[in-house]
N, C-alpha and C. Protein backbone atom coordinates (compact mmCIF):
# COMPACT_ATOMS: atom_id res chain seq x y z
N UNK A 1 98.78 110.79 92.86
CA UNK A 1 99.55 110.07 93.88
C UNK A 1 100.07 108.77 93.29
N UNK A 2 101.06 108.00 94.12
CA UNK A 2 102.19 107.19 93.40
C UNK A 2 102.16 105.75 93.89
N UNK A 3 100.77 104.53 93.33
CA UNK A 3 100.45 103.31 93.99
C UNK A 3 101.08 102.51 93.23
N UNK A 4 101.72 101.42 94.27
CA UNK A 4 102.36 100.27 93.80
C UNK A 4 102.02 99.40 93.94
N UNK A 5 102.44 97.87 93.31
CA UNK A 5 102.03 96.86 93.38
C UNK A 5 102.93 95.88 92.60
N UNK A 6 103.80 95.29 93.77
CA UNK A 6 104.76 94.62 93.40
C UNK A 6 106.52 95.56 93.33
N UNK A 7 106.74 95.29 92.09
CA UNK A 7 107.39 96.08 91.48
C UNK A 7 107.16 97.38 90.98
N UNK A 8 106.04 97.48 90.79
CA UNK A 8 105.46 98.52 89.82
C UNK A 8 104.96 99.12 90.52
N UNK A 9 105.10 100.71 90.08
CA UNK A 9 104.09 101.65 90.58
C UNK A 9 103.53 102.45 89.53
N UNK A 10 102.34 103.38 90.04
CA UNK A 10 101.47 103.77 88.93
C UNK A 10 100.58 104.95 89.67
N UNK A 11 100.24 105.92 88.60
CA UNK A 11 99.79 107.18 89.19
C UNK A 11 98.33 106.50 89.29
N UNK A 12 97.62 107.34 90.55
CA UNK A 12 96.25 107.30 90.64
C UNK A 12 95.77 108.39 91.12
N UNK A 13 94.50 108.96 89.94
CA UNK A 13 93.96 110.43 89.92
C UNK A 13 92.55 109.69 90.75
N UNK A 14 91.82 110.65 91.11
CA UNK A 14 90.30 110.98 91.70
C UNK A 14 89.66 110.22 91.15
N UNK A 15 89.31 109.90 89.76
CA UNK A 15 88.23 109.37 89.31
C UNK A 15 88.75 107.89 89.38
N UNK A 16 89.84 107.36 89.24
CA UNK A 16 90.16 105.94 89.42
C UNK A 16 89.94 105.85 90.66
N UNK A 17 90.66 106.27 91.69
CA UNK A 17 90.35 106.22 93.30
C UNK A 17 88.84 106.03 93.31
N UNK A 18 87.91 107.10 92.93
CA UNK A 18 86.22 106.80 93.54
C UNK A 18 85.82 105.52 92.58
N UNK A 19 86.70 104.85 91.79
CA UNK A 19 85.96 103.89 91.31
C UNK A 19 86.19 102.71 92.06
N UNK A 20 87.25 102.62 92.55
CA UNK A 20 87.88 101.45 93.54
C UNK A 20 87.00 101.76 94.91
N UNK A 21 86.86 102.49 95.09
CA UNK A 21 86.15 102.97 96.30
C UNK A 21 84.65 102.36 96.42
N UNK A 22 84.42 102.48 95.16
CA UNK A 22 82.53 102.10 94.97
C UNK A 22 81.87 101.04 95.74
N UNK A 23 81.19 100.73 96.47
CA UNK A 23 80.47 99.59 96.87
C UNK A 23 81.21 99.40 98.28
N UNK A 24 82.05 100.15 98.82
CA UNK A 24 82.77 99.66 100.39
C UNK A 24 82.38 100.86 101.31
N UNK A 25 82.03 100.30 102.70
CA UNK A 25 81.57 100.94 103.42
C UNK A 25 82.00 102.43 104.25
N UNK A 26 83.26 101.54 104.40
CA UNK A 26 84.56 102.87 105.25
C UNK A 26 85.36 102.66 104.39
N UNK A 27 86.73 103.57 104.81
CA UNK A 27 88.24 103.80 104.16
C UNK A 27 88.75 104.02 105.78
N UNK A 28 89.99 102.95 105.15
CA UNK A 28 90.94 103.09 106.72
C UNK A 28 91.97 103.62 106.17
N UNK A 29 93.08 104.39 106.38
CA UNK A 29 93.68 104.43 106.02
C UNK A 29 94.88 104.70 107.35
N UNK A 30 96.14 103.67 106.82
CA UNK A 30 97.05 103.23 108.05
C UNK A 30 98.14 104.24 107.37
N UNK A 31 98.73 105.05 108.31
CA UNK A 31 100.00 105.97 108.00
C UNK A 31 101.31 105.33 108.73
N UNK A 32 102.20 104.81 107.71
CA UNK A 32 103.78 104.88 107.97
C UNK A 32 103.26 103.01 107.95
N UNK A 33 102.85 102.45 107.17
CA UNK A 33 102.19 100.96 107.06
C UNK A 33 103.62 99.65 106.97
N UNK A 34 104.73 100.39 106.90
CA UNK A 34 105.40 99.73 106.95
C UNK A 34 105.71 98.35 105.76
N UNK A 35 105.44 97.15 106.32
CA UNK A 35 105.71 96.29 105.15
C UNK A 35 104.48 95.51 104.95
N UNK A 36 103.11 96.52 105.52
CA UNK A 36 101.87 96.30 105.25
C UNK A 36 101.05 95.45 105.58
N UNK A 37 102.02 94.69 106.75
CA UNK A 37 100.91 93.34 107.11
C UNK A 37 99.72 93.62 107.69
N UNK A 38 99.85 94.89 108.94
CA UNK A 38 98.41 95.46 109.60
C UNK A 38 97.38 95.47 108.26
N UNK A 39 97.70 96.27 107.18
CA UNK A 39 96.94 97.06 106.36
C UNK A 39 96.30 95.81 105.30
N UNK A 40 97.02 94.83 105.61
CA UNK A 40 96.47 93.36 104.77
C UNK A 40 95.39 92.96 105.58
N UNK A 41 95.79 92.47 106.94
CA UNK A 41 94.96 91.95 107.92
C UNK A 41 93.61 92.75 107.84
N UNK A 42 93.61 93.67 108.37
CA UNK A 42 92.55 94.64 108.12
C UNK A 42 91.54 94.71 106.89
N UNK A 43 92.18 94.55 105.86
CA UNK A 43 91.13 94.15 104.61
C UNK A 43 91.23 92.98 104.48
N UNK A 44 91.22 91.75 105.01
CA UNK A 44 91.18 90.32 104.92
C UNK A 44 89.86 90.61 106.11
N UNK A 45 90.37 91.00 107.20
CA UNK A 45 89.18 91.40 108.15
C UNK A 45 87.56 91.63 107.93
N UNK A 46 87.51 93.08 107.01
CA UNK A 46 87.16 93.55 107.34
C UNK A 46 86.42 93.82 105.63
N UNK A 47 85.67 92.81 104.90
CA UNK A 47 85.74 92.91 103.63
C UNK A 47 84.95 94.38 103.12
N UNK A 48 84.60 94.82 104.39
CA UNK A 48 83.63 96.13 103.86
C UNK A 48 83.84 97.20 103.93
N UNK A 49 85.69 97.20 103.97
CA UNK A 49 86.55 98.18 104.37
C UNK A 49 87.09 98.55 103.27
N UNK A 50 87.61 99.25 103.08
CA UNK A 50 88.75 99.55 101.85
C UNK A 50 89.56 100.43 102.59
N UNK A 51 90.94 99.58 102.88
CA UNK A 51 92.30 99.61 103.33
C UNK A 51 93.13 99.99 102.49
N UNK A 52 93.62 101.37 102.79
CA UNK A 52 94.75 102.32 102.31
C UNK A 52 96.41 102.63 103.15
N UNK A 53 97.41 101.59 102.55
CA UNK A 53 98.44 101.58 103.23
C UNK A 53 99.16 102.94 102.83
N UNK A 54 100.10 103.70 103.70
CA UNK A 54 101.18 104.67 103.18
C UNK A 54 102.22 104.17 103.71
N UNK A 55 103.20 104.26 103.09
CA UNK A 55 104.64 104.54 103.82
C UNK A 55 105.57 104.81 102.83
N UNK A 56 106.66 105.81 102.93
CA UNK A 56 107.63 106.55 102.30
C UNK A 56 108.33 105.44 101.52
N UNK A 57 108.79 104.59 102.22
CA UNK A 57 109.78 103.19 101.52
C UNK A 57 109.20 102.45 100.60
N UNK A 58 109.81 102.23 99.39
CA UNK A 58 108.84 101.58 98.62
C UNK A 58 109.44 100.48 99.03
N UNK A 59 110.79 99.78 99.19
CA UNK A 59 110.98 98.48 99.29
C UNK A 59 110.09 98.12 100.61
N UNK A 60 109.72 98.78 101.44
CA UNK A 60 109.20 98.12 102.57
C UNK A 60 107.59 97.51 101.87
N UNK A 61 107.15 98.34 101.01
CA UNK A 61 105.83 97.73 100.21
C UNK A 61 105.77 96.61 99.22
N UNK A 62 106.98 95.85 98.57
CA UNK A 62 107.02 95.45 97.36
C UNK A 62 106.52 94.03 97.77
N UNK A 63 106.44 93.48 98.65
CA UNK A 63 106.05 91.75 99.01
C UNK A 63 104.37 92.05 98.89
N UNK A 64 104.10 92.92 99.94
CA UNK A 64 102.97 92.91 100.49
C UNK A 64 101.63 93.42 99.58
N UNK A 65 102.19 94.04 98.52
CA UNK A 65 101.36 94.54 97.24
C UNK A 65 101.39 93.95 95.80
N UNK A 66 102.30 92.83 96.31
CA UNK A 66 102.44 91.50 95.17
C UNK A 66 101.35 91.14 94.46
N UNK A 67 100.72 90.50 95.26
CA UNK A 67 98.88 89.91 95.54
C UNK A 67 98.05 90.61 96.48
N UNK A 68 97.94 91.70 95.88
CA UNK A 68 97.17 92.46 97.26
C UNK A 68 95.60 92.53 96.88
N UNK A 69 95.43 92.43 98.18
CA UNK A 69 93.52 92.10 97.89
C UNK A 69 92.65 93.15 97.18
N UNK A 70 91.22 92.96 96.36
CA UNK A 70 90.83 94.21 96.00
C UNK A 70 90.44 95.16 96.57
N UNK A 71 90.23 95.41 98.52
CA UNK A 71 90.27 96.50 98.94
C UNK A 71 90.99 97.12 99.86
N UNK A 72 92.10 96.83 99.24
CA UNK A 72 93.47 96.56 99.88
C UNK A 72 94.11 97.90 99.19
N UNK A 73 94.87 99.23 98.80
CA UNK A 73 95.85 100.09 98.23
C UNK A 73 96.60 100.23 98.82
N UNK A 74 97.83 100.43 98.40
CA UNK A 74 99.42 100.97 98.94
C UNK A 74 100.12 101.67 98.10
N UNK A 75 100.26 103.08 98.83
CA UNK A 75 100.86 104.27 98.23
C UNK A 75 101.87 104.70 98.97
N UNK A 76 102.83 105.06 98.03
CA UNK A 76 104.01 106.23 98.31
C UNK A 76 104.39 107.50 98.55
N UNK A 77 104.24 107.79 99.79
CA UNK A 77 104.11 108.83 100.43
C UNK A 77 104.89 109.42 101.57
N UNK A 78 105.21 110.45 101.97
CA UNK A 78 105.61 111.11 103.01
C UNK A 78 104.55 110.94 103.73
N UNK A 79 104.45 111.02 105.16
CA UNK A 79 103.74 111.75 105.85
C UNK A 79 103.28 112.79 106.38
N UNK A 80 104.55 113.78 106.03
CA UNK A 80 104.52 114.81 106.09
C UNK A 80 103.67 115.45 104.98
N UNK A 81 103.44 114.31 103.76
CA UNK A 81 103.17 115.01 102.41
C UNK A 81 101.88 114.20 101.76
N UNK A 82 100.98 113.86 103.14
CA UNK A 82 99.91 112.98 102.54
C UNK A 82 99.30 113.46 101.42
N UNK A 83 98.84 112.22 100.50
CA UNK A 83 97.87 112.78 99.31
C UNK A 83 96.55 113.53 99.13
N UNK A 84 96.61 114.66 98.63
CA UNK A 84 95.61 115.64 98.94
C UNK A 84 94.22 115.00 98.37
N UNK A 85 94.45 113.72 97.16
CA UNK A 85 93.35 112.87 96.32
C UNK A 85 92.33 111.99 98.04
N UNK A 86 93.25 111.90 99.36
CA UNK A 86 92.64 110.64 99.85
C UNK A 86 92.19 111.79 101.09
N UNK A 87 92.19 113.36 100.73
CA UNK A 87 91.45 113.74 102.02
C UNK A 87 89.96 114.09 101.93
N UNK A 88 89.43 113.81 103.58
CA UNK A 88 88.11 113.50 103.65
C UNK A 88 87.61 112.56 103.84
N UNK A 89 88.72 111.75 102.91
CA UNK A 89 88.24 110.10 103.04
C UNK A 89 88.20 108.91 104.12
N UNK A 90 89.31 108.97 105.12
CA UNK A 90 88.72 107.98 106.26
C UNK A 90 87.78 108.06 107.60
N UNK A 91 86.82 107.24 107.62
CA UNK A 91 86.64 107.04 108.71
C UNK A 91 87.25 106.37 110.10
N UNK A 92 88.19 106.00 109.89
CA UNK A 92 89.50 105.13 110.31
C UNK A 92 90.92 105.69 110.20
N UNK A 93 91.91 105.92 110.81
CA UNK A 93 93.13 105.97 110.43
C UNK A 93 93.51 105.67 111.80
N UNK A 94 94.78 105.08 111.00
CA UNK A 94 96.02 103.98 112.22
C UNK A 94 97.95 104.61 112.39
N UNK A 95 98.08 104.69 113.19
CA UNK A 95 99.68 104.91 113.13
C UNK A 95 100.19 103.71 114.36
N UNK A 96 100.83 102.55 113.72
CA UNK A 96 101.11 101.98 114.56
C UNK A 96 102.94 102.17 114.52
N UNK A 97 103.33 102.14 115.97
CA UNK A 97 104.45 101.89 116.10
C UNK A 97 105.25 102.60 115.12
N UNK A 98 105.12 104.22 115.24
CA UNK A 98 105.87 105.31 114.20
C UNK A 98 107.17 105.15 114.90
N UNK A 99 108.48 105.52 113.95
CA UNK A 99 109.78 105.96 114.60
C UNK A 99 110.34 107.12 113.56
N UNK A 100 111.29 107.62 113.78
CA UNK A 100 112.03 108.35 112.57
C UNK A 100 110.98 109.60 112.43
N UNK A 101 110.65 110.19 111.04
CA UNK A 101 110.36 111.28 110.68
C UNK A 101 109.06 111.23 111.45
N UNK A 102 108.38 109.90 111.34
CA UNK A 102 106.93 109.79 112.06
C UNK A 102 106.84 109.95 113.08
N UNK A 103 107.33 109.38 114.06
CA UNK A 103 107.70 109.32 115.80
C UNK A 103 107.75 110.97 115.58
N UNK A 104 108.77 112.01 115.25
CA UNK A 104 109.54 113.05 115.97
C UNK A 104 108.30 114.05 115.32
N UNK A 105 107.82 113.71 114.49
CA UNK A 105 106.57 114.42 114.36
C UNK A 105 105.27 114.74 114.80
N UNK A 106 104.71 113.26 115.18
CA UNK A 106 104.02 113.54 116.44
C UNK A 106 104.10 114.46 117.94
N UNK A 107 105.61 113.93 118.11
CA UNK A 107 105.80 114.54 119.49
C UNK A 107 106.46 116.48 119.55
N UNK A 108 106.34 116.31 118.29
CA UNK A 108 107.15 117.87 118.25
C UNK A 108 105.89 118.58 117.71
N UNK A 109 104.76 117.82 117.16
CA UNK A 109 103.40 118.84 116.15
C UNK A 109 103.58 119.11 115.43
N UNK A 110 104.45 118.46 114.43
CA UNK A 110 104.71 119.21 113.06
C UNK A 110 102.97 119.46 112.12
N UNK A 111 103.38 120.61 112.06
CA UNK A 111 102.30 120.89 111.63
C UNK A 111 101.86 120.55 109.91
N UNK A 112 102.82 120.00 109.49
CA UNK A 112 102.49 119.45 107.94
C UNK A 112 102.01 118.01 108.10
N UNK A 113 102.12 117.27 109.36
CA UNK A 113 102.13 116.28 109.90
C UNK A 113 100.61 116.22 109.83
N UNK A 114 100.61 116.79 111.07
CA UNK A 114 99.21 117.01 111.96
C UNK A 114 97.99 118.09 111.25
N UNK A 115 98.26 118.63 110.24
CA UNK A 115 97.53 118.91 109.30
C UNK A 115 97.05 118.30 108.31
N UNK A 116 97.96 117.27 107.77
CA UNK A 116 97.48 116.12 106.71
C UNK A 116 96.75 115.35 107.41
N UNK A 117 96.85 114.60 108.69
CA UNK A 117 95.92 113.50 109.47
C UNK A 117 94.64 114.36 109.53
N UNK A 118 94.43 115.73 109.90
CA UNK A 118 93.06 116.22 110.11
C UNK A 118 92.65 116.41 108.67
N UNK A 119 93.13 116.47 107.40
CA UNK A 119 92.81 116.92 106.29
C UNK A 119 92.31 115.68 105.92
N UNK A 120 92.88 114.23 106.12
CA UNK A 120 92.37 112.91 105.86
C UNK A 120 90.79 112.47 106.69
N UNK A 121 91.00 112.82 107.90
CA UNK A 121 90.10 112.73 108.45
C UNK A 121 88.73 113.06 108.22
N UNK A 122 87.55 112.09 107.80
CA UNK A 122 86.04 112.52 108.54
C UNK A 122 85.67 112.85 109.91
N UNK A 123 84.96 114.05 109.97
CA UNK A 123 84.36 114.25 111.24
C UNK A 123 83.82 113.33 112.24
N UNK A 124 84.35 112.98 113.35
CA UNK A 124 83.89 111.63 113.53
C UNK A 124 84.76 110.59 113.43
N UNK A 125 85.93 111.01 112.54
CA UNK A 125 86.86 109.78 111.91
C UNK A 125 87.54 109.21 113.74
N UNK A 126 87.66 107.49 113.88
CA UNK A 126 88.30 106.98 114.58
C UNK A 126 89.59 107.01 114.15
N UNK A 127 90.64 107.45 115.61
CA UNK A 127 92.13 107.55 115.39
C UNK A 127 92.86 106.33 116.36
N UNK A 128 93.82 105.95 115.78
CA UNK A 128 94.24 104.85 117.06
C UNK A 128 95.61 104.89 116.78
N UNK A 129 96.23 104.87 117.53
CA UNK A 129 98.02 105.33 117.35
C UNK A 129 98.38 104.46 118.49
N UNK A 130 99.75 103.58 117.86
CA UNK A 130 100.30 102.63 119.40
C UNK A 130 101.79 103.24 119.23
N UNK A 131 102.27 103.39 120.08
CA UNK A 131 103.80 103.90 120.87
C UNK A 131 104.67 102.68 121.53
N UNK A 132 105.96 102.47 121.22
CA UNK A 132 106.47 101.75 121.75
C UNK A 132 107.29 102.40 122.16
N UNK A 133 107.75 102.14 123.81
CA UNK A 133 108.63 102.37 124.69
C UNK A 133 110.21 102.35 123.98
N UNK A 134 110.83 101.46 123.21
CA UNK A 134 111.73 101.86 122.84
C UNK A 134 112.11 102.95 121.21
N UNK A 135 111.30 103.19 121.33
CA UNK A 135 111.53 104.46 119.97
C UNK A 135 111.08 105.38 120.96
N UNK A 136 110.43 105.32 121.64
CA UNK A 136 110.42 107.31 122.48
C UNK A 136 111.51 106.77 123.22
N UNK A 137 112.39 106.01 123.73
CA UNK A 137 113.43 106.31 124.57
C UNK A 137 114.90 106.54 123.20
N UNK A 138 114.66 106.27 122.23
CA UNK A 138 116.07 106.79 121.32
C UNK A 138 115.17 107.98 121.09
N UNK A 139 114.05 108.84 121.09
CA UNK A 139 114.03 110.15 120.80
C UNK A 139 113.59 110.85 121.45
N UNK A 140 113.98 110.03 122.78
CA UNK A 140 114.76 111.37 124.22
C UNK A 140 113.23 111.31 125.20
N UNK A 141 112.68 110.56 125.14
CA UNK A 141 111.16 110.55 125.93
C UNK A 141 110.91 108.94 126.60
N UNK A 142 110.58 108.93 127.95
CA UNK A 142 109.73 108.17 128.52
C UNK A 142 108.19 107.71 127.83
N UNK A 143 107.89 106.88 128.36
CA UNK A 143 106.71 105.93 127.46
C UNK A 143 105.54 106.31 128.16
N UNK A 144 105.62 107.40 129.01
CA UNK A 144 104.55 107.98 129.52
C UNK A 144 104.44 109.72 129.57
N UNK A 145 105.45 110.21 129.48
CA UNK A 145 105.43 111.73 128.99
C UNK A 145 105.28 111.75 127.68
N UNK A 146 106.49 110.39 126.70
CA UNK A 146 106.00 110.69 125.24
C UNK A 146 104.62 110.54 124.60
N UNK A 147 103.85 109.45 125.56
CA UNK A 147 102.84 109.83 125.23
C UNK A 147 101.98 110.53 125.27
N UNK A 148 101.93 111.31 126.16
CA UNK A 148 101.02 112.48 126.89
C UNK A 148 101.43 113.78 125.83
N UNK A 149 102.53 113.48 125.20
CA UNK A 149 103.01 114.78 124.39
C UNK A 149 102.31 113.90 122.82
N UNK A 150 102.07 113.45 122.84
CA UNK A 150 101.51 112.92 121.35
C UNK A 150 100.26 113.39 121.57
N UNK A 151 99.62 112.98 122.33
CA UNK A 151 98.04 113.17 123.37
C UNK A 151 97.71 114.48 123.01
N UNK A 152 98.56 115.53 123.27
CA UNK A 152 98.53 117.42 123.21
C UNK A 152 98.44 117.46 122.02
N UNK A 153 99.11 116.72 120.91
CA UNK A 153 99.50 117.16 120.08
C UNK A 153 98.11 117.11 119.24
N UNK A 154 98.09 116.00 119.42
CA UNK A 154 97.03 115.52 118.77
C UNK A 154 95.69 116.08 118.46
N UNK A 155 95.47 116.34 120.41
CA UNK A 155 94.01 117.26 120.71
C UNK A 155 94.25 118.38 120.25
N UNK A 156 95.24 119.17 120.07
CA UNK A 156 95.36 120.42 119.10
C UNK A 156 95.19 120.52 117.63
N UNK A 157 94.82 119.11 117.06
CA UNK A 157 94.68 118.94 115.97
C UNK A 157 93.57 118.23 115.32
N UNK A 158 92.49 118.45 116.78
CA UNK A 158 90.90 118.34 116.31
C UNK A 158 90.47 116.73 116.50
N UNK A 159 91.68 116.12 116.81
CA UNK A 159 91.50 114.81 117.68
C UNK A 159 91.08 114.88 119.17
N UNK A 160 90.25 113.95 119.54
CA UNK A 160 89.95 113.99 120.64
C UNK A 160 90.51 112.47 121.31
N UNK A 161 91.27 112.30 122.39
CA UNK A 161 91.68 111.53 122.80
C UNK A 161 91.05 110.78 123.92
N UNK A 162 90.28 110.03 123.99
CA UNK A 162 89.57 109.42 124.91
C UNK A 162 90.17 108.41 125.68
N UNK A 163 91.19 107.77 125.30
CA UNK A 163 91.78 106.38 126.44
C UNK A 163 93.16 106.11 125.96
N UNK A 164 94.01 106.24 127.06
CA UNK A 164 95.20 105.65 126.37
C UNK A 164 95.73 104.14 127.61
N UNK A 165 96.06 103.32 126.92
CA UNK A 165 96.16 102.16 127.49
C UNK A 165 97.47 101.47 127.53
N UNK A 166 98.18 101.12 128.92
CA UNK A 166 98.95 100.37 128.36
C UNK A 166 99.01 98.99 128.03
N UNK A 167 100.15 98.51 127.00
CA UNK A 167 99.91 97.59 126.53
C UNK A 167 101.07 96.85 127.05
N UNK A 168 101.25 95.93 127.30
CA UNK A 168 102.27 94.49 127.58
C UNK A 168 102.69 93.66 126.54
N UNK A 169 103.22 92.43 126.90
CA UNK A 169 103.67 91.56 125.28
C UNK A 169 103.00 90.83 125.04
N UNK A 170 102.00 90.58 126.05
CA UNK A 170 100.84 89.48 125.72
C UNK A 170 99.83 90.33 124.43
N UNK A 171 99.74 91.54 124.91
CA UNK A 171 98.70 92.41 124.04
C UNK A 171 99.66 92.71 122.71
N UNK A 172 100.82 92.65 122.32
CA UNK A 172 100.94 93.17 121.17
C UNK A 172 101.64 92.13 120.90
N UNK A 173 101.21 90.75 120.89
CA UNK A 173 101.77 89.49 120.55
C UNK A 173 99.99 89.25 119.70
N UNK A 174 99.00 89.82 120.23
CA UNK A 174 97.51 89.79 119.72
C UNK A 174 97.36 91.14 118.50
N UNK A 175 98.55 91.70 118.95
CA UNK A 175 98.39 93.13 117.53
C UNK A 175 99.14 92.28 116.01
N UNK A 176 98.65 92.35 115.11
CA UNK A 176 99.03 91.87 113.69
C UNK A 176 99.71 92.25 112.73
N UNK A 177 100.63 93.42 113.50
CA UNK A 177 101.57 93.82 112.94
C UNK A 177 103.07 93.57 112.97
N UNK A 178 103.66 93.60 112.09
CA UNK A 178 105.34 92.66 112.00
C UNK A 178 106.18 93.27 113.62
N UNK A 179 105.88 95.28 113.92
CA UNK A 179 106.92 95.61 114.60
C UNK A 179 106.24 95.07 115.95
N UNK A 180 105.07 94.60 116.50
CA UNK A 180 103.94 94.25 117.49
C UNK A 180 104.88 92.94 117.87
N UNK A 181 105.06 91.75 116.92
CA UNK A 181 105.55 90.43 117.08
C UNK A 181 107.38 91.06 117.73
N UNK A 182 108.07 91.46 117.04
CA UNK A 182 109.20 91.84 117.48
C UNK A 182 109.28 92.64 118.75
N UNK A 183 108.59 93.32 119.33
CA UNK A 183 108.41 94.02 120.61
C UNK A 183 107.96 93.31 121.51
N UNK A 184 107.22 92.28 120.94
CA UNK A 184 106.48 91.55 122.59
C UNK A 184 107.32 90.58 122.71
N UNK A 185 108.66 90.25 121.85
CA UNK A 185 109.70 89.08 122.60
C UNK A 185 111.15 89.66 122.57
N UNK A 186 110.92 91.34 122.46
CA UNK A 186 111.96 92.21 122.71
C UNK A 186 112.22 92.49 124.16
N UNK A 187 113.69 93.52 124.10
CA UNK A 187 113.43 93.57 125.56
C UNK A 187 112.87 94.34 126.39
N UNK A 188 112.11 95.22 125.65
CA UNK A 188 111.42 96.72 126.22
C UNK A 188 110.07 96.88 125.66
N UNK A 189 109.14 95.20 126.07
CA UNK A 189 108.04 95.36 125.45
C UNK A 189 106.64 95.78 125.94
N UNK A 190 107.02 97.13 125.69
CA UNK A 190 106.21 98.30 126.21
C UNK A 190 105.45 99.28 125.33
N UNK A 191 104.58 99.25 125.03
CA UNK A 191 103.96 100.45 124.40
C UNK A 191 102.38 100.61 125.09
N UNK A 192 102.43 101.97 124.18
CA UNK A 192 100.51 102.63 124.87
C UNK A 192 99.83 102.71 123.41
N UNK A 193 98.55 102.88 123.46
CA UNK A 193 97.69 102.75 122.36
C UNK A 193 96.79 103.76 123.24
N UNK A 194 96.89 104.73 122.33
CA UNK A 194 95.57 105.72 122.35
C UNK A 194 94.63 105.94 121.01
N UNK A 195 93.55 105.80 121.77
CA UNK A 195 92.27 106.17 120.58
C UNK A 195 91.84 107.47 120.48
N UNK A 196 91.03 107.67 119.83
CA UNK A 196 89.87 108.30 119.91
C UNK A 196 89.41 109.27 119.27
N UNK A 197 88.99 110.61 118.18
CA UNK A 197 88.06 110.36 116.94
C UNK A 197 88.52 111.84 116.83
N UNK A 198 88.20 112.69 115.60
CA UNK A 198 87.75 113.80 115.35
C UNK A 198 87.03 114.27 115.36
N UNK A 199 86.80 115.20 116.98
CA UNK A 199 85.78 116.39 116.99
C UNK A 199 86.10 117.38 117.75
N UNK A 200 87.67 118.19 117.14
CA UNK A 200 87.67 119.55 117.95
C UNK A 200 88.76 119.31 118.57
N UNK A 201 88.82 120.54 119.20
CA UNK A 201 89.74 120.44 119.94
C UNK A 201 89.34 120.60 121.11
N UNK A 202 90.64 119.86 122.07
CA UNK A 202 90.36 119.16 123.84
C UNK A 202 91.52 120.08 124.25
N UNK A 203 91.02 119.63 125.44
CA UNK A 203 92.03 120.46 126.86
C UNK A 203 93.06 119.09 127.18
């Protein structure tokens, strides 16, 4: 798989991965990470974490992997085409605020999609996905059916969905991510955040 840092990117096989890995408690790993600030915060957080950013764009990675912390990675990836080196590995994974290939994948089940998140996944693994009201309304969905169709999708894919919440601009003015700050002083600042873990499949 194809990690960058800075400018540069660079292959990383299995045995480099479990060496970076050594001595940290969990692996989070955030899908579609954007320009990586969640996936910083989180290992500034959380020093006993080892935080694994993806997202397809490399320019969206090149600031944020400048100086990136030591349990901090950011890789180049599809989502559709997660790295087969990082499955098994989280106890954690995040999709905040997907649009584009990510968004229409959730809500449709692509199954290369929703097969890589369960292939990443530990048994047990915590899932947390936030939705904003204006990306399901450019891809044809309400902020409460689109989510309920992410919800299906999901539980068909060995996620179990326990709470979905909505959120306001006060609450994603408290989320630490770049598209979180732009939505809560946008004009449709609306999204839901659903959790909840891998074990099976739900009704």
């Amino acid at each position: 798989m194809e990690g960058i840092r800075g400018k540069q990117s660079f292959q990383i096989d299995m045995p480099v991965l479990a060496r970076w890995l050594v001595g940290y408690d969990r692996v989070l790993i955030d899908i579609g990470t954007g320009d990586g600030r969640f996936a910083r915060h989180m290992a500034e957080t959380r020093p006993d974490h080892f935080v694994i950013g993806i997202d397809a764009c490399r320019e969206n990675l090149r600031a944020s992997s400048r100086n990136a912390l030591p349990n901090v990675l950011f890789i180049i990836a599809n989502a559709q085409a997660l790295p087969r080196e990082l499955y098994g590995l989280a106890a954690h994974v995040t999709i905040n605020f997907p649009w584009g290939n990510l968004l229409s994948g959730l809500l449709t089940g692509d199954p290369a999609l929703l097969e890589g998140l369960t292939a990443l996944a530990r048994p047990g693994a915590i899932l947390e996905v936030r939705l904003n009201g204006g990306a399901l309304a450019e891809a044809g969905w309400g902020l409460e059916d689109g989510g309920e169709r992410v919800r299906q999708a999901l539980c068909a894919s060995e996620f179990g969905i326990k709470s979905t919440v909505l959120l306001e601009a006060r609450d994603l003015r408290a989320c630490p991510t770049t598209w979180a700050k732009r939505l809560a002083f946008g004009r449709d600042p609306r999204a839901l955040y659903l959790r909840g873990a891998r074990v099976g499949t739900c009704q």
